[in-house]
C-alpha atoms as a PDB file:
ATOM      1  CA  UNK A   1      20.736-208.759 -78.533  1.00  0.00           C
ATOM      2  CA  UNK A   2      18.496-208.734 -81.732  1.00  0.00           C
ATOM      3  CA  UNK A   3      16.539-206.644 -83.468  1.00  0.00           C
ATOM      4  CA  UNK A   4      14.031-206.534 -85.972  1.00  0.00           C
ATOM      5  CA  UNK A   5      11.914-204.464 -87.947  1.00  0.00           C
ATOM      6  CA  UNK A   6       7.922-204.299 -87.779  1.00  0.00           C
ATOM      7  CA  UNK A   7       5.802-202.641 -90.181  1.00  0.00           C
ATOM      8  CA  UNK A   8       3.407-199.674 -89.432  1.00  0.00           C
ATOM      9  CA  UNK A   9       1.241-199.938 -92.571  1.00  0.00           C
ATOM     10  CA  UNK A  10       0.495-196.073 -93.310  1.00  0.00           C
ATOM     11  CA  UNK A  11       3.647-194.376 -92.814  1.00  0.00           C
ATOM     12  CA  UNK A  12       6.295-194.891 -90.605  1.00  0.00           C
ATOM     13  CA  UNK A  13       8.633-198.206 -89.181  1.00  0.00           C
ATOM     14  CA  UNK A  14       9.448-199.090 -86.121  1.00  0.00           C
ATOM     15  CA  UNK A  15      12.964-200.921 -84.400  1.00  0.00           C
ATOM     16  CA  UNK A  16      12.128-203.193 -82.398  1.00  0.00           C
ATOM     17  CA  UNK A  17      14.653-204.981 -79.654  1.00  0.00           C
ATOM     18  CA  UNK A  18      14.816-208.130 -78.258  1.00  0.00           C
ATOM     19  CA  UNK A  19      15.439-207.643 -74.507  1.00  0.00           C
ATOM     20  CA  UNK A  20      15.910-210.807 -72.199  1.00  0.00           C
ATOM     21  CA  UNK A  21      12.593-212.481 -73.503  1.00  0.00           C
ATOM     22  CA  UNK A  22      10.426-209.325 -74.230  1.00  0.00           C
ATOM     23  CA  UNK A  23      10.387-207.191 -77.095  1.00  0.00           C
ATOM     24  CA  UNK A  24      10.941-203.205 -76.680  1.00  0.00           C
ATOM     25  CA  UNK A  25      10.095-200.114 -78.915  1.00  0.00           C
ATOM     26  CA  UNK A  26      13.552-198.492 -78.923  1.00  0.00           C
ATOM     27  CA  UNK A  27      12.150-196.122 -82.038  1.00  0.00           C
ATOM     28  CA  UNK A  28      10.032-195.046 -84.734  1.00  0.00           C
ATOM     29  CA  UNK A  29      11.396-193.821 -88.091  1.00  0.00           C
ATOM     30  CA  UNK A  30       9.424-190.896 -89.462  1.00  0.00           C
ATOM     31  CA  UNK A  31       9.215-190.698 -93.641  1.00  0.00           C
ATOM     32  CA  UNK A  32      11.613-187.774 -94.977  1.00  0.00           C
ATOM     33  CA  UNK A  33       9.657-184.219 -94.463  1.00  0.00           C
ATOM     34  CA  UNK A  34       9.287-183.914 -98.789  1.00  0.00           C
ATOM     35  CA  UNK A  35       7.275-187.105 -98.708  1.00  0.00           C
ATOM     36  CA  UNK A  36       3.241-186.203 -98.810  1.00  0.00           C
ATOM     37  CA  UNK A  37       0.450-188.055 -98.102  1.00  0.00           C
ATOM     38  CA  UNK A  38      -0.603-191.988 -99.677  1.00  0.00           C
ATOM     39  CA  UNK A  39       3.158-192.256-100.839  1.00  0.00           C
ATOM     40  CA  UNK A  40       3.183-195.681 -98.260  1.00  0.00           C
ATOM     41  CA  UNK A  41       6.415-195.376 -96.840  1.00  0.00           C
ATOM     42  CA  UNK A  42       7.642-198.803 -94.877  1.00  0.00           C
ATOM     43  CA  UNK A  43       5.488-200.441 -97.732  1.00  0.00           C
ATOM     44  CA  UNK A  44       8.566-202.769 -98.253  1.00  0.00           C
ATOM     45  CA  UNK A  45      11.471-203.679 -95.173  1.00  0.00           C
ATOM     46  CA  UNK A  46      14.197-205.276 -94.732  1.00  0.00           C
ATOM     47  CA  UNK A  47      17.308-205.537 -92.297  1.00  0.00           C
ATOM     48  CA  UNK A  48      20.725-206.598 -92.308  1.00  0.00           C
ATOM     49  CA  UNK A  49      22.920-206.540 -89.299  1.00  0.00           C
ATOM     50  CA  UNK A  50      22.861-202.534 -88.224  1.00  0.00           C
ATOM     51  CA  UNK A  51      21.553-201.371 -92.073  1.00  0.00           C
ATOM     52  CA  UNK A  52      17.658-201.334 -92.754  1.00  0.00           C
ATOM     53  CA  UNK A  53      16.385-200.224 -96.095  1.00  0.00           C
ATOM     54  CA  UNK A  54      12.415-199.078 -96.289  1.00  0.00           C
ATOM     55  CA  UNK A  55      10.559-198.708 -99.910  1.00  0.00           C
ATOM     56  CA  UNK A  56       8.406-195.952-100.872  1.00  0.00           C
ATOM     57  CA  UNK A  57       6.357-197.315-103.799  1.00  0.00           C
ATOM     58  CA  UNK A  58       4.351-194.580-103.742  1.00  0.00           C
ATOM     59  CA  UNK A  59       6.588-191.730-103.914  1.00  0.00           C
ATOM     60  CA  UNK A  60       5.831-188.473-106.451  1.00  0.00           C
ATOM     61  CA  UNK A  61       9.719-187.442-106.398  1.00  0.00           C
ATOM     62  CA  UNK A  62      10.434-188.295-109.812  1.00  0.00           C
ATOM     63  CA  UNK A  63       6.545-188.443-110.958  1.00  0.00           C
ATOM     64  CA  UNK A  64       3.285-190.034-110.298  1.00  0.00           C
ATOM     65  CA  UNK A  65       4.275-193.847-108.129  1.00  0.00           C
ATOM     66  CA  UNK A  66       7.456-193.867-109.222  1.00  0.00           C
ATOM     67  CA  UNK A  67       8.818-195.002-106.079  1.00  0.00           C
ATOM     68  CA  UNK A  68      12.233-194.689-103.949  1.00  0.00           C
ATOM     69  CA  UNK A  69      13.647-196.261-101.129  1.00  0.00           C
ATOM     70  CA  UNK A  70      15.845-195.000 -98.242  1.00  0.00           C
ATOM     71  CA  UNK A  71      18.720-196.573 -96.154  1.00  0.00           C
ATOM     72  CA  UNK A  72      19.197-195.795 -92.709  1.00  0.00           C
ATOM     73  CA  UNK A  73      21.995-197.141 -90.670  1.00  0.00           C
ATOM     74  CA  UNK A  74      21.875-198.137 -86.482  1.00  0.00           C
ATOM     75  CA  UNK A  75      24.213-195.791 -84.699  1.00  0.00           C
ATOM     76  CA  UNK A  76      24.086-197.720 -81.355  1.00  0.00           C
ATOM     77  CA  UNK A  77      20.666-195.544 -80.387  1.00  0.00           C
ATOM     78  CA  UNK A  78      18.744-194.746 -82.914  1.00  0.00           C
ATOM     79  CA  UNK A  79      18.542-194.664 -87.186  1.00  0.00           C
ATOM     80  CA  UNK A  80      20.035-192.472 -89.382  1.00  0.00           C
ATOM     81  CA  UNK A  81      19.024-191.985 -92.965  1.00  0.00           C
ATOM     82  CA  UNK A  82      22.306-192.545 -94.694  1.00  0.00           C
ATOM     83  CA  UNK A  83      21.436-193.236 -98.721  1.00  0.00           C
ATOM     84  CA  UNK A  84      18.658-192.921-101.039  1.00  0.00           C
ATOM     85  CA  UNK A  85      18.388-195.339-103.574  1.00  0.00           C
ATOM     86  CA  UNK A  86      15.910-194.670-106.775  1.00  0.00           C
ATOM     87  CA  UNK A  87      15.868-195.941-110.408  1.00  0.00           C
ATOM     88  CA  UNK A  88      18.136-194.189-113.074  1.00  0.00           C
ATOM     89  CA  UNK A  89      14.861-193.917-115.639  1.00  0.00           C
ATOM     90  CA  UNK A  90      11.917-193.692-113.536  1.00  0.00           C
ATOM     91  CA  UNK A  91       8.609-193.873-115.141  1.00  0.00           C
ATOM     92  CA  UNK A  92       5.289-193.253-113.285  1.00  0.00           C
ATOM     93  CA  UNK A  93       3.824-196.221-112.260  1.00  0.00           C
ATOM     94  CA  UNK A  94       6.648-197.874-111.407  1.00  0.00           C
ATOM     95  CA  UNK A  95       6.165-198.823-107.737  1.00  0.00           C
ATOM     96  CA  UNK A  96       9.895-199.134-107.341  1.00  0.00           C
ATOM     97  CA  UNK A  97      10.391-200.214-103.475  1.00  0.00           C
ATOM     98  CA  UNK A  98       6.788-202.445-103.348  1.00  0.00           C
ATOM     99  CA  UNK A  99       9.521-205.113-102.261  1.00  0.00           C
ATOM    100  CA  UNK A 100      13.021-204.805-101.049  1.00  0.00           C
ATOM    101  CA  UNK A 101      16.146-207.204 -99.492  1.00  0.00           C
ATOM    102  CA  UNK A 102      18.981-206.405 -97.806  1.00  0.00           C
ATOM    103  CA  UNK A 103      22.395-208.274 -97.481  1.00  0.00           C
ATOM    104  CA  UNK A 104      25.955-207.092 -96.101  1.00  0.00           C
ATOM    105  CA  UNK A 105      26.764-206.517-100.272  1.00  0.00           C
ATOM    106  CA  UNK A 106      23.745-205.125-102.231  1.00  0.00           C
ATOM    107  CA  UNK A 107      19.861-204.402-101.910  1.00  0.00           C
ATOM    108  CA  UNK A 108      17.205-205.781-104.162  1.00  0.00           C
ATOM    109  CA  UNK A 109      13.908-203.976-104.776  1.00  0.00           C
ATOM    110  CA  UNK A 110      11.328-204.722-106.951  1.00  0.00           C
ATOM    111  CA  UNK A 111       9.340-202.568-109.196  1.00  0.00           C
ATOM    112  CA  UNK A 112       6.262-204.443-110.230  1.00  0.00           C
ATOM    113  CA  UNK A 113       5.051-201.433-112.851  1.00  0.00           C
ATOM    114  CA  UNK A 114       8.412-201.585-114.633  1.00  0.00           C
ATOM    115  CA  UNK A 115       7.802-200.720-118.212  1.00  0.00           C
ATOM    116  CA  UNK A 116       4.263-199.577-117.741  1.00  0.00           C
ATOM    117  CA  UNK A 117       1.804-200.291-118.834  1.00  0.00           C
ATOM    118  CA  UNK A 118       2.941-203.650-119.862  1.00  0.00           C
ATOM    119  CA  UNK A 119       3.649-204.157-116.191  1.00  0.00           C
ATOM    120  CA  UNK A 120       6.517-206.365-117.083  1.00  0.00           C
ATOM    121  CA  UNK A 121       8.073-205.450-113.648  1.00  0.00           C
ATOM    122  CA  UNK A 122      11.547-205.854-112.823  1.00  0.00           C
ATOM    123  CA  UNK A 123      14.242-205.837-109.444  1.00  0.00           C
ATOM    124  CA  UNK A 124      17.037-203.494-109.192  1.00  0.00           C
ATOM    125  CA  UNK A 125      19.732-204.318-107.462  1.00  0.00           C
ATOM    126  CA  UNK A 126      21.938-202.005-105.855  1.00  0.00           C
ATOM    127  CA  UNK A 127      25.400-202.534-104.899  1.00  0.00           C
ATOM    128  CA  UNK A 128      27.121-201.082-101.430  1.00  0.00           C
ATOM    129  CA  UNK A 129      30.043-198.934-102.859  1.00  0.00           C
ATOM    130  CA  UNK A 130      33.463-199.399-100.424  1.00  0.00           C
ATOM    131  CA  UNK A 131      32.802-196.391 -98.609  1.00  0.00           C
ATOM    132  CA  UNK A 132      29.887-197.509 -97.587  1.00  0.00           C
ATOM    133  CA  UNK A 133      25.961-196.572 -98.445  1.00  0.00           C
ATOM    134  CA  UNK A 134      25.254-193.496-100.504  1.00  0.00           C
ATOM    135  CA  UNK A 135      22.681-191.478-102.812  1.00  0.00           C
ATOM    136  CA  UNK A 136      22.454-193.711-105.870  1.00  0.00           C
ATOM    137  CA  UNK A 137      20.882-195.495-108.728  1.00  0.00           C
ATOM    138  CA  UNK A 138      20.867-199.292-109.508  1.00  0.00           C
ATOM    139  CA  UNK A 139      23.583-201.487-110.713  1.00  0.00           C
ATOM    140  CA  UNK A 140      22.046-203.633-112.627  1.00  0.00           C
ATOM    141  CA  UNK A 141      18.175-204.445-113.432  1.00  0.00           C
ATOM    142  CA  UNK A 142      16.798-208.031-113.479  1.00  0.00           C
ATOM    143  CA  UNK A 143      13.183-208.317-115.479  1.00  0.00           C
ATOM    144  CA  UNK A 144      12.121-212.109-117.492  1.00  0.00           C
ATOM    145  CA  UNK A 145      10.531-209.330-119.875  1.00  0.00           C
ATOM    146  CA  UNK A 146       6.916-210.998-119.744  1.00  0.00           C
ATOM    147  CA  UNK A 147       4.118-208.376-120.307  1.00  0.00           C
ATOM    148  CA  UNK A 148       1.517-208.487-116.592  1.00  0.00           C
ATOM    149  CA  UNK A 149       3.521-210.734-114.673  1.00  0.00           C
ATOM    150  CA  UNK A 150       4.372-207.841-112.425  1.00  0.00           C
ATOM    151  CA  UNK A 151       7.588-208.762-111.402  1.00  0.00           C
ATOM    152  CA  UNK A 152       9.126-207.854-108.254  1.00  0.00           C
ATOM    153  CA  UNK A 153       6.160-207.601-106.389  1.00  0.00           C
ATOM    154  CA  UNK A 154       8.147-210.304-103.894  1.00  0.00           C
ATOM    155  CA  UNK A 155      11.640-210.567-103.861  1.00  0.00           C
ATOM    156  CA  UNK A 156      14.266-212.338-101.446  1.00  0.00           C
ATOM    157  CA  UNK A 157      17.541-213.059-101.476  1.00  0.00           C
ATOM    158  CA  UNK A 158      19.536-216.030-100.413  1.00  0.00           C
ATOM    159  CA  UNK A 159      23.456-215.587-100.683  1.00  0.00           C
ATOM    160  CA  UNK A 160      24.109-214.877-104.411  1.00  0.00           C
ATOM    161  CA  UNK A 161      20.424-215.797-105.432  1.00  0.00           C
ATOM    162  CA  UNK A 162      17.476-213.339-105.939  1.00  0.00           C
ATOM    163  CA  UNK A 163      14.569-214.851-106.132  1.00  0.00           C
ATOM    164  CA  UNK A 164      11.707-212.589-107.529  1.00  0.00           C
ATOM    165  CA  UNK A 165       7.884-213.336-107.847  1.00  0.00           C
ATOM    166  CA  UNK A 166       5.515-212.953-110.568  1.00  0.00           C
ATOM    167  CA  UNK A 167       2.279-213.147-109.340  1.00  0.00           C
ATOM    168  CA  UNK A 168       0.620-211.743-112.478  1.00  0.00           C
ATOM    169  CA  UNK A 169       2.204-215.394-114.375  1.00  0.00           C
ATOM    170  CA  UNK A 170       1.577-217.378-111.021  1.00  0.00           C
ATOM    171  CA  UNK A 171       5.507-218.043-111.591  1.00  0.00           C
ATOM    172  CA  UNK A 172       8.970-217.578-109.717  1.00  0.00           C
ATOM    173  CA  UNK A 173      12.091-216.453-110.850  1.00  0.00           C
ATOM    174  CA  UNK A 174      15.531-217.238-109.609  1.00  0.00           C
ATOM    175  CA  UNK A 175      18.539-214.729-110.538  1.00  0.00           C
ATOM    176  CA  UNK A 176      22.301-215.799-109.782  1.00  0.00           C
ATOM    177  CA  UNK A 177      25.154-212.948-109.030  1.00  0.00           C
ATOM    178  CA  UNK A 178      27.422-212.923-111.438  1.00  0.00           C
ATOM    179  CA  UNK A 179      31.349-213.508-110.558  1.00  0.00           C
ATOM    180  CA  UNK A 180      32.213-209.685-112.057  1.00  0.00           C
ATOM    181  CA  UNK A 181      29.068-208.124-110.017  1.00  0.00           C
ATOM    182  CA  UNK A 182      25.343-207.937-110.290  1.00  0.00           C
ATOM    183  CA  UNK A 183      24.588-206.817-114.075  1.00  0.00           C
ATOM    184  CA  UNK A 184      21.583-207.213-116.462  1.00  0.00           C
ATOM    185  CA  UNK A 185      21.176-210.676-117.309  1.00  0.00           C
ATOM    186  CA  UNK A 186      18.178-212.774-117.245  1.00  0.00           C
ATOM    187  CA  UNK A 187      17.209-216.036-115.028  1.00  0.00           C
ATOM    188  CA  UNK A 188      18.770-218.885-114.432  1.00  0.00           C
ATOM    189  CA  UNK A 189      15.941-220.934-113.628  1.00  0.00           C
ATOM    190  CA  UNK A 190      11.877-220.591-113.912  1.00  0.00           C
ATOM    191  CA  UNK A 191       9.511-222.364-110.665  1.00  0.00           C
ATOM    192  CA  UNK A 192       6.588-222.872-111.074  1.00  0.00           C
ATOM    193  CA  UNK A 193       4.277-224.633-108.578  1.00  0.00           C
ATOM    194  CA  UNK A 194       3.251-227.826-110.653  1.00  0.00           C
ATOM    195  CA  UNK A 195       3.396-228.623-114.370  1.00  0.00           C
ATOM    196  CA  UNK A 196      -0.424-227.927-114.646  1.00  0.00           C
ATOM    197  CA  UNK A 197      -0.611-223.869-115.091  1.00  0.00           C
ATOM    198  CA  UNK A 198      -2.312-222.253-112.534  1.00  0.00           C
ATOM    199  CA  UNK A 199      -5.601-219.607-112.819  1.00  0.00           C
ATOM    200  CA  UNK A 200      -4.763-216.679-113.896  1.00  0.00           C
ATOM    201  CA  UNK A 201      -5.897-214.923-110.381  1.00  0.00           C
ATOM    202  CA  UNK A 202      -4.034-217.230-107.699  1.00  0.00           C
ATOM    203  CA  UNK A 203      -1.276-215.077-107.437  1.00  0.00           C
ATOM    204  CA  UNK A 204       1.526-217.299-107.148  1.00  0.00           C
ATOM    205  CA  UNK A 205       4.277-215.573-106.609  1.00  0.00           C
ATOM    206  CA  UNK A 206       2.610-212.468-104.191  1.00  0.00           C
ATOM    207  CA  UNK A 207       4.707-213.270-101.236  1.00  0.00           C
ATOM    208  CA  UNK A 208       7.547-215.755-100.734  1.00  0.00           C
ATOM    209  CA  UNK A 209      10.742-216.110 -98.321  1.00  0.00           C
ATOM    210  CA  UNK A 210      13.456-217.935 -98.321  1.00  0.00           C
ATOM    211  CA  UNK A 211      15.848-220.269 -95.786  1.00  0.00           C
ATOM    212  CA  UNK A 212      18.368-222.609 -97.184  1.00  0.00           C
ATOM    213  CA  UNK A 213      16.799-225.317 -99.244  1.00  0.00           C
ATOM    214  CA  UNK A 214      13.376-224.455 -98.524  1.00  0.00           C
ATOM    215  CA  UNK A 215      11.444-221.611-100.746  1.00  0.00           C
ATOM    216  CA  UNK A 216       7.704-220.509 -99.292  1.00  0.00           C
ATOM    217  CA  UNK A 217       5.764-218.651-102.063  1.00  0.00           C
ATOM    218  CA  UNK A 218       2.344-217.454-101.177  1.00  0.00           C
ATOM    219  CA  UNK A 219      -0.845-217.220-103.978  1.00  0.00           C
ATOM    220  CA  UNK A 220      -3.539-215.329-101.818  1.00  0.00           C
ATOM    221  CA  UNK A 221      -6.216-215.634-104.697  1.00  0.00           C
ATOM    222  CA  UNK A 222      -6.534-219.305-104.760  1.00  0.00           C
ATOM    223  CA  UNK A 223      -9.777-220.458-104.823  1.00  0.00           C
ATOM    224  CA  UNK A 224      -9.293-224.202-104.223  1.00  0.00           C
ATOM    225  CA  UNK A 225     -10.941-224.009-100.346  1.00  0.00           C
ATOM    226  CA  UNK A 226     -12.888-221.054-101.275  1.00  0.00           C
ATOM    227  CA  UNK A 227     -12.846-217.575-103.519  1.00  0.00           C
ATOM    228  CA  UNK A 228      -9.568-215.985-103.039  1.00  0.00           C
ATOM    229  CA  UNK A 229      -9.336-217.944 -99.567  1.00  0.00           C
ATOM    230  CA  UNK A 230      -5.505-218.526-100.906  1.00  0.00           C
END
């Protein structure tokens, strides 16, 4: 049996199973009770094996959009809320949890106001300790340091590789995992989508995903069809 997780836009997730050939609701994950309105909880999901984790990019806990994410673990019925995961210097504006990934090892999310305002933007990458998921900050932070590319607005992993867009530079980024552990380093290796730069405005780099060889990176404001058509 699989599951997966869908994305109620406002404020809560649901799990989702995949039962002979229909899909059933087997439950919906309410934000923590501390979390107040517009803070966009389930803005970023992700799901590996029985562990989900859920962004909050809009979260007031540490200050104005910080952000902070949550980790909630499948106990055969339903999900529990085992960690929270936040950013050892938040800033407001941050966003931290506008993206996140999930793999058996660590969790990426991306925090596209990073260094505000520049809006550098940057992923933090979380480690899972041996005894399993727990209340803590990030392990390392990734960030190519360039001022508006808001980094980390899309992020996905593949194996050791995170590969983190920059919409605001119409670029891609690809981090490798070091043999010691995730630490701060910089990239490996820049994409961009042709050796012609792009408009400023096509967003390259807004949404991608990742399977094996092949890398799909959205830019929703391309105008080449039409105005933003994408």
């Amino acid at each position: 049996m699989k599951r997966i997780i869908t994305l109620l836009v406002v404020c809560i997730f649901y799990a989702i199973n995949l039962s002979g050939q229909d899909w059933e609701q087997v439950d919906i994950i309410y934000p923590p009770p501390f979390l107040t309105a517009n803070e966009n909880f389930g803005e970023g999901v992700a799901v590996n094996g029985n562990f989900a984790v859920v962004g909050v990019p809009h979260s007031d806990v540490f200050g104005d959009d910080t952000g902070i994410a949550y980790v909630f673990e499948f106990n055969g019925i339903s999900w529990d809320k085992v960690a929270q995961l936040r950013s050892s210097n938040p800033k407001e504006g941050d966003l931290f949890g506008m993206s996140v990934d999930i793999t058996a090892d660590y969790i990426a999310i991306g925090a596209p106001g990073y260094l505000p305002p520049s809006e550098v933007g940057a992923v933090l990458v979380f480690e899972k300790p041996l005894s399993g998921w727990e209340d803590k900050t990030e392990d390392a932070i990734l960030s190519s340091g360039v001022t508006g590319s808001m980094e980390g607005t899309a992020l996905a992993i593949q194996n050791n590789l995170i590969f983190s867009g920059l919409h605001g530079s119409n670029r891609i980024v690809v981090y490798k995992k070091p043999v010691s552990g995730w630490e701060n380093t910089g990239m490996i290796r820049n994409i961009f989508v042709s050796t012609t730069p792009l408009p400023a405005g096509d967003q390259f780099g807004a949404s991608l995903a990742v399977n094996g060889a092949l890398l799909i990176v959205g830019a929703p404001g391309n105008d080449e069809s039409a105005i933003n058509a994408g």
